[in-house]
C-alpha atoms as a PDB file:
ATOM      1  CA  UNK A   1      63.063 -86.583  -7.953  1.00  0.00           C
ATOM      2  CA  UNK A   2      63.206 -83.157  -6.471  1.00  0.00           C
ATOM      3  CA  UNK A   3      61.013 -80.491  -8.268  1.00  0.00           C
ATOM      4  CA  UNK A   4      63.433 -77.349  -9.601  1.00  0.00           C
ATOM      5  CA  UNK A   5      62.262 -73.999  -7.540  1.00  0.00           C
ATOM      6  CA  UNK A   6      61.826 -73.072 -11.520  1.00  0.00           C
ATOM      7  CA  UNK A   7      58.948 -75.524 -12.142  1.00  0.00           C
ATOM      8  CA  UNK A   8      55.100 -75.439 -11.615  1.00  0.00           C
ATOM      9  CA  UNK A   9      53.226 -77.488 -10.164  1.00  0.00           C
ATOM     10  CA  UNK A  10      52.321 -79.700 -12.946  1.00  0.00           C
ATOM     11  CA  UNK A  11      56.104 -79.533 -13.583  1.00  0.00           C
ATOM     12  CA  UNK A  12      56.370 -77.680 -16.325  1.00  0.00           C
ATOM     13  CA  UNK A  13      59.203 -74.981 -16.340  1.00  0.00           C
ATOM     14  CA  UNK A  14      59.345 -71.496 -16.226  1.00  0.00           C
ATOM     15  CA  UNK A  15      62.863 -70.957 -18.164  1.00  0.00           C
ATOM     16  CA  UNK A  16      61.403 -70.587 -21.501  1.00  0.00           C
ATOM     17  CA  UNK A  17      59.063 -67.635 -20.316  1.00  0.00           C
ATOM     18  CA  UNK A  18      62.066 -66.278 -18.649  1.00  0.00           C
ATOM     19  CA  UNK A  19      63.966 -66.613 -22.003  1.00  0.00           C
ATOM     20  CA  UNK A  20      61.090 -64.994 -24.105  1.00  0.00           C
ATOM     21  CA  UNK A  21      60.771 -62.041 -21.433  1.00  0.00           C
ATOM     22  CA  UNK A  22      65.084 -61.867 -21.830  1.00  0.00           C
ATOM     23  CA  UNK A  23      64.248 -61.262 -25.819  1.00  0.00           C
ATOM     24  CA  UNK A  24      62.432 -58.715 -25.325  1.00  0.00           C
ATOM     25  CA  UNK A  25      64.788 -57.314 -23.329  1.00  0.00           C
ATOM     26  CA  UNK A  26      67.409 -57.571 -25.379  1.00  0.00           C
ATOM     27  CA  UNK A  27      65.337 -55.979 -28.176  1.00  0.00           C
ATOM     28  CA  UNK A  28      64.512 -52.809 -26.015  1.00  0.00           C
ATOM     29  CA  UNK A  29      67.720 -52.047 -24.713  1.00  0.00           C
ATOM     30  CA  UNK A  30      69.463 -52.358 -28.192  1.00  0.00           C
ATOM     31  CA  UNK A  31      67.094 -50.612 -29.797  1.00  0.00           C
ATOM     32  CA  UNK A  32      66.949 -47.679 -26.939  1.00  0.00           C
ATOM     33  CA  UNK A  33      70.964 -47.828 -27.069  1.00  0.00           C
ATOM     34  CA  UNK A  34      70.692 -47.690 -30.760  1.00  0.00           C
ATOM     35  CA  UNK A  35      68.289 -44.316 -30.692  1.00  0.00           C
ATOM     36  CA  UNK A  36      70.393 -42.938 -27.807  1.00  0.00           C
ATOM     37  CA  UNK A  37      73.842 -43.216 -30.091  1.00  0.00           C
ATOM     38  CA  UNK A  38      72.229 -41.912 -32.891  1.00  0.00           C
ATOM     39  CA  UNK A  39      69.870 -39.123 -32.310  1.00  0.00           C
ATOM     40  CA  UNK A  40      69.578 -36.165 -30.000  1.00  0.00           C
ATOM     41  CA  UNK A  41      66.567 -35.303 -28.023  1.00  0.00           C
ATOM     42  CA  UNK A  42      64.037 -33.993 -30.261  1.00  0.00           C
ATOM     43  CA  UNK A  43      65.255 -35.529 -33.365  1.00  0.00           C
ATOM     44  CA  UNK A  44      62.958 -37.058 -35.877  1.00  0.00           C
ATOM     45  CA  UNK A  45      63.250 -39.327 -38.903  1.00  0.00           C
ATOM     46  CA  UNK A  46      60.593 -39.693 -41.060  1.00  0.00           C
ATOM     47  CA  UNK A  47      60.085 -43.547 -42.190  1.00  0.00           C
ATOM     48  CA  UNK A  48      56.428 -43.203 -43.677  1.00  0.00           C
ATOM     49  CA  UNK A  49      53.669 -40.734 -44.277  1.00  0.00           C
ATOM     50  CA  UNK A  50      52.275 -41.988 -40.689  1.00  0.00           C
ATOM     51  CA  UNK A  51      55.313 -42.993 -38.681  1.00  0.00           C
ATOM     52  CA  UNK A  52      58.837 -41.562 -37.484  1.00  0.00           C
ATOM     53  CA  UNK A  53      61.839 -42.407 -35.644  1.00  0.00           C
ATOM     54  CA  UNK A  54      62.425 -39.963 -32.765  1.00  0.00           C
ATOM     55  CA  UNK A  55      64.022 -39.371 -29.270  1.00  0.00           C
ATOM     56  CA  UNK A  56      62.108 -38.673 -26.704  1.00  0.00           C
ATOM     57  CA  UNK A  57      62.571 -39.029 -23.010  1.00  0.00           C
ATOM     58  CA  UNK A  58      59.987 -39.984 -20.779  1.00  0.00           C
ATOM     59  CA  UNK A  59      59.779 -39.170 -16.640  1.00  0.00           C
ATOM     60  CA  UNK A  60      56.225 -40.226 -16.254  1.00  0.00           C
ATOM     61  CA  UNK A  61      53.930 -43.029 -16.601  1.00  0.00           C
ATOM     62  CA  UNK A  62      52.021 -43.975 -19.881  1.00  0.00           C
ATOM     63  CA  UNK A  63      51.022 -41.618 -21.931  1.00  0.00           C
ATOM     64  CA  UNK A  64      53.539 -39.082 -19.908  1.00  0.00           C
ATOM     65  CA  UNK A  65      51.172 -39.570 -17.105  1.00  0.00           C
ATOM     66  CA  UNK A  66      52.938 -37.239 -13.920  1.00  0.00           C
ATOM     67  CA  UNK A  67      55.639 -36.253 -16.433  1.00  0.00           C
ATOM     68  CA  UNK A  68      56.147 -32.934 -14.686  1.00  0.00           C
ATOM     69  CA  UNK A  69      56.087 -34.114 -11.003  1.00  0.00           C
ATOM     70  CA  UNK A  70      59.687 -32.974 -10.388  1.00  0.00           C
ATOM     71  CA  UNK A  71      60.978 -35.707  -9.861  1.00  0.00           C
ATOM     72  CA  UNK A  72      59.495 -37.688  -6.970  1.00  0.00           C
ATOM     73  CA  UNK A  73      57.780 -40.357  -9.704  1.00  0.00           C
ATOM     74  CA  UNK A  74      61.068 -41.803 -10.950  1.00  0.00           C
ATOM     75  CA  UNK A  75      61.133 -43.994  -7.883  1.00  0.00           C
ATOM     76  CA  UNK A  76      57.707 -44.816  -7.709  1.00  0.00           C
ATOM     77  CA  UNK A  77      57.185 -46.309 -11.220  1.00  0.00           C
ATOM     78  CA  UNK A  78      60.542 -47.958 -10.614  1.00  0.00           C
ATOM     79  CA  UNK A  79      58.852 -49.333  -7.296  1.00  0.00           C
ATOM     80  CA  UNK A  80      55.916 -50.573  -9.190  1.00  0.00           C
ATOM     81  CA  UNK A  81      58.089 -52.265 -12.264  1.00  0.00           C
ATOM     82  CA  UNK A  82      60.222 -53.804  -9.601  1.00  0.00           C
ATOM     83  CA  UNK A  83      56.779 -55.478  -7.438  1.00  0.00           C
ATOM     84  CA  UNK A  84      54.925 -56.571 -10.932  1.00  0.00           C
ATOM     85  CA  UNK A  85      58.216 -58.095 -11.995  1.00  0.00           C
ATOM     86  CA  UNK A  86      58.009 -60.176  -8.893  1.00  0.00           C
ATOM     87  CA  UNK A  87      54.433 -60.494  -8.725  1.00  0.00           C
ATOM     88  CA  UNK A  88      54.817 -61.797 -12.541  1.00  0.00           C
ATOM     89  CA  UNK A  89      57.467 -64.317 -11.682  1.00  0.00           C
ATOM     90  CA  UNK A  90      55.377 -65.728  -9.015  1.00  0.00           C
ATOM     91  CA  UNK A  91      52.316 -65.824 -10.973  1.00  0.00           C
ATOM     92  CA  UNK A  92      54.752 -67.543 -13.962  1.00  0.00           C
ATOM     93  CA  UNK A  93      56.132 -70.011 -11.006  1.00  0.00           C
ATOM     94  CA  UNK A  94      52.605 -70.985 -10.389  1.00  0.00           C
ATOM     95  CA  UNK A  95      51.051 -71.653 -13.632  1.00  0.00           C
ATOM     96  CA  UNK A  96      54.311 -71.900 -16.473  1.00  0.00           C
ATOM     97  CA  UNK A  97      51.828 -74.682 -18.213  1.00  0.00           C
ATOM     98  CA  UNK A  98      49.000 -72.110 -18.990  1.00  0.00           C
ATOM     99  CA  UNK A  99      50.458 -70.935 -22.320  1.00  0.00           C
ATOM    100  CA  UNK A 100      48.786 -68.074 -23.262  1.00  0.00           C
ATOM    101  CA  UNK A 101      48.764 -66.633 -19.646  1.00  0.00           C
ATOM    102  CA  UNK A 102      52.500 -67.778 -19.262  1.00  0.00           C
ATOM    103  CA  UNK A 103      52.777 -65.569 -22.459  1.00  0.00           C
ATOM    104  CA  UNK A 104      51.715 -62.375 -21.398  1.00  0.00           C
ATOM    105  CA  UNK A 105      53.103 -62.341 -18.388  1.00  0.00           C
ATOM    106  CA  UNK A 106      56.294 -62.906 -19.629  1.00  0.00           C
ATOM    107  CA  UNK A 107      55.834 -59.958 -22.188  1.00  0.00           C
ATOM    108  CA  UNK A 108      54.810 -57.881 -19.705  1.00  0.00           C
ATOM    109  CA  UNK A 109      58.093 -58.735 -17.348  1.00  0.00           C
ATOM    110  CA  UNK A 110      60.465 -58.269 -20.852  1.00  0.00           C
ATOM    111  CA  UNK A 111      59.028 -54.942 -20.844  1.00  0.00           C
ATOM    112  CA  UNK A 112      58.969 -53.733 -17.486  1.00  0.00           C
ATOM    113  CA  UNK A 113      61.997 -54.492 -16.889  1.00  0.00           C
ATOM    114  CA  UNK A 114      63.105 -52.444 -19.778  1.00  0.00           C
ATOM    115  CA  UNK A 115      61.488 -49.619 -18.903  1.00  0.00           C
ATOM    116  CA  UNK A 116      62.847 -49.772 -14.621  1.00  0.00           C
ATOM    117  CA  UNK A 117      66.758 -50.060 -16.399  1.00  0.00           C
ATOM    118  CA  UNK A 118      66.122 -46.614 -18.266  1.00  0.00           C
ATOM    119  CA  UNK A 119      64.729 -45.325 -15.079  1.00  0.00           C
ATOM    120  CA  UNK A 120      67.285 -46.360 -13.311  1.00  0.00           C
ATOM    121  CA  UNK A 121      69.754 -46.095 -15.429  1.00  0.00           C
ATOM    122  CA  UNK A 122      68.955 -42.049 -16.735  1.00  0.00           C
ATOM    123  CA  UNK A 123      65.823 -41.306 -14.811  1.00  0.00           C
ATOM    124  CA  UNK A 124      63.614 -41.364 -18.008  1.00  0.00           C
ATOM    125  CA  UNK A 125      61.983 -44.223 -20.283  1.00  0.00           C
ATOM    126  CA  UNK A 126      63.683 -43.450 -23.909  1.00  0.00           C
ATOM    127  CA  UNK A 127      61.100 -43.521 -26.434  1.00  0.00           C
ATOM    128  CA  UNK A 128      61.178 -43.903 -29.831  1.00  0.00           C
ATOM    129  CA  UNK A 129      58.310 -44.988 -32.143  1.00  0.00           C
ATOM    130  CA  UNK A 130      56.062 -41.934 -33.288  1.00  0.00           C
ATOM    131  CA  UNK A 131      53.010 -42.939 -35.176  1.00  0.00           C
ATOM    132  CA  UNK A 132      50.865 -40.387 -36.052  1.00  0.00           C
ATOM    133  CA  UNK A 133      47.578 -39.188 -38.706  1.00  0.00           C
ATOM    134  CA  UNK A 134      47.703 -35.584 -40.006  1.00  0.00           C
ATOM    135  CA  UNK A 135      49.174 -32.922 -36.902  1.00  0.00           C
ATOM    136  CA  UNK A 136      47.822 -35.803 -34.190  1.00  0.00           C
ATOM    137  CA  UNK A 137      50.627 -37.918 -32.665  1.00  0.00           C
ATOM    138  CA  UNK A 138      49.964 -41.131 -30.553  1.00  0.00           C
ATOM    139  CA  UNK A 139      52.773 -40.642 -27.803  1.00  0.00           C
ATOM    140  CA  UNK A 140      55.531 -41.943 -28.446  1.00  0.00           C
ATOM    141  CA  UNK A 141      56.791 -45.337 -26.994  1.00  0.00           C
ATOM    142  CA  UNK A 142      59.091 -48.217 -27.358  1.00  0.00           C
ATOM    143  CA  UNK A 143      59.769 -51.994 -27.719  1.00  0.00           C
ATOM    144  CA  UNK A 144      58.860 -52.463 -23.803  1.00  0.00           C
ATOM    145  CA  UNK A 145      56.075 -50.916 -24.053  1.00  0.00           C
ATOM    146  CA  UNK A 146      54.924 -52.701 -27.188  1.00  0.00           C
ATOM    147  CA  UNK A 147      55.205 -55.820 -25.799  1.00  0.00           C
ATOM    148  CA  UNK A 148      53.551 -54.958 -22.044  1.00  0.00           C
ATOM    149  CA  UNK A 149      50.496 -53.830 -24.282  1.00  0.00           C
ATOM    150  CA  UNK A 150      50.333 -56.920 -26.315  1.00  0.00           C
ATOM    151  CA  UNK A 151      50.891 -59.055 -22.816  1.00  0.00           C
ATOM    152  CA  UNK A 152      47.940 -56.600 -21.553  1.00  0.00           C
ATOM    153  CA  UNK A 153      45.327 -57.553 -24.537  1.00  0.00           C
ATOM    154  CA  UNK A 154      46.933 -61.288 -24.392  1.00  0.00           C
ATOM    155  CA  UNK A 155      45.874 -61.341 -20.116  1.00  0.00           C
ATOM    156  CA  UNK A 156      42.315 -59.969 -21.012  1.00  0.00           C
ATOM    157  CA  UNK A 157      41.966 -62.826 -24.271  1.00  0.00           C
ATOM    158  CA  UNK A 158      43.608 -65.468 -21.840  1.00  0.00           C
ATOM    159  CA  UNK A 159      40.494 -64.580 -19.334  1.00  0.00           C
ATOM    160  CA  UNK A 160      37.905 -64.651 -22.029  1.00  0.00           C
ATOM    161  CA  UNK A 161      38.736 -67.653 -22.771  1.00  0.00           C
ATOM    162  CA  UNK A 162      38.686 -69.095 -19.756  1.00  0.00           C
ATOM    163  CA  UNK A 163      35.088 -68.132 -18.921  1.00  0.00           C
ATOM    164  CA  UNK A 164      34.000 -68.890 -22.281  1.00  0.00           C
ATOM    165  CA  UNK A 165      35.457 -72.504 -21.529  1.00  0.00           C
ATOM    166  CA  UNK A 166      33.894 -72.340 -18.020  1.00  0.00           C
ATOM    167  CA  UNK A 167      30.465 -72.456 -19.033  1.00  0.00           C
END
């Protein structure tokens, strides 16, 4: 029987990484539609004495890394999100059986391609979640970038374990 192009090598299948990176998708551009309908840029709602909702649009990297480069850096983040989405699905092609890895790559994917749509799409990520202590703000981010940070710390526990089980 012929192997799908959408299976590993052990055989096991990539489609329900895909369809866990297509949640989070989903879940970023709704929500991002949602804060785009309903607030203007600036706008804040408080929810707690340590978080608000807000609008905020960012041209950079994280952390509003080259924010102010005029302009230039909307194409090259959206060249990077475009080669780690196909790096990722190569990497999930290859090894769709190693669960944890398979996991975090796939968040990572649900997220970046989030973020290359709004770049594409209005030449900023739209950012949203604004967690903050007294006058000191984290920056403020959004589901895709929730879930390539928990793929992130998922990648680094996926390797610990590894070498932990290598020895």
């Amino acid at each position: 029987m012929a192997r799908s192009t959408f299976s590993g090598s052990t055989g096991a299948s990539i489609w329900p990484w895909l369809g866990w990176a297509l949640v989070i998708l989903v879940a970023d551009q709704l929500t991002k539609t949602l804060i785009l309908g309903a607030y203007q840029l600036g706008d804040a709602t408080p929810i707690t004495s340590f978080f608000n909702i807000v609008r905020a649009h960012n041209t950079g990297a994280a952390f509003s890394f080259l924010s102010d480069a005029g302009g230039w850096q909307r194409w090259l983040f959206t060249g990077f999100g475009v080669a780690a989405a196909l790096f990722i699905l190569w990497q999930l092609r290859q090894h769709p059986e190693q669960k944890l890895f398979a996991f975090a790559l796939a968040s990572i994917l649900g997220g970046a391609v989030g973020n290359v749509i709004d770049r594409m799409v209005h030449g900023y990520v739209v950012d949203f979640l604004d967690f903050y202590w007294g006058r000191s703000h984290f920056p403020a981010f959004n589901v895709a970038d929730a879930a390539i940070t928990v793929g992130a710390a998922c990648l680094i526990l996926d390797e610990l374990l590894r070498v932990r089980n290598a020895r």
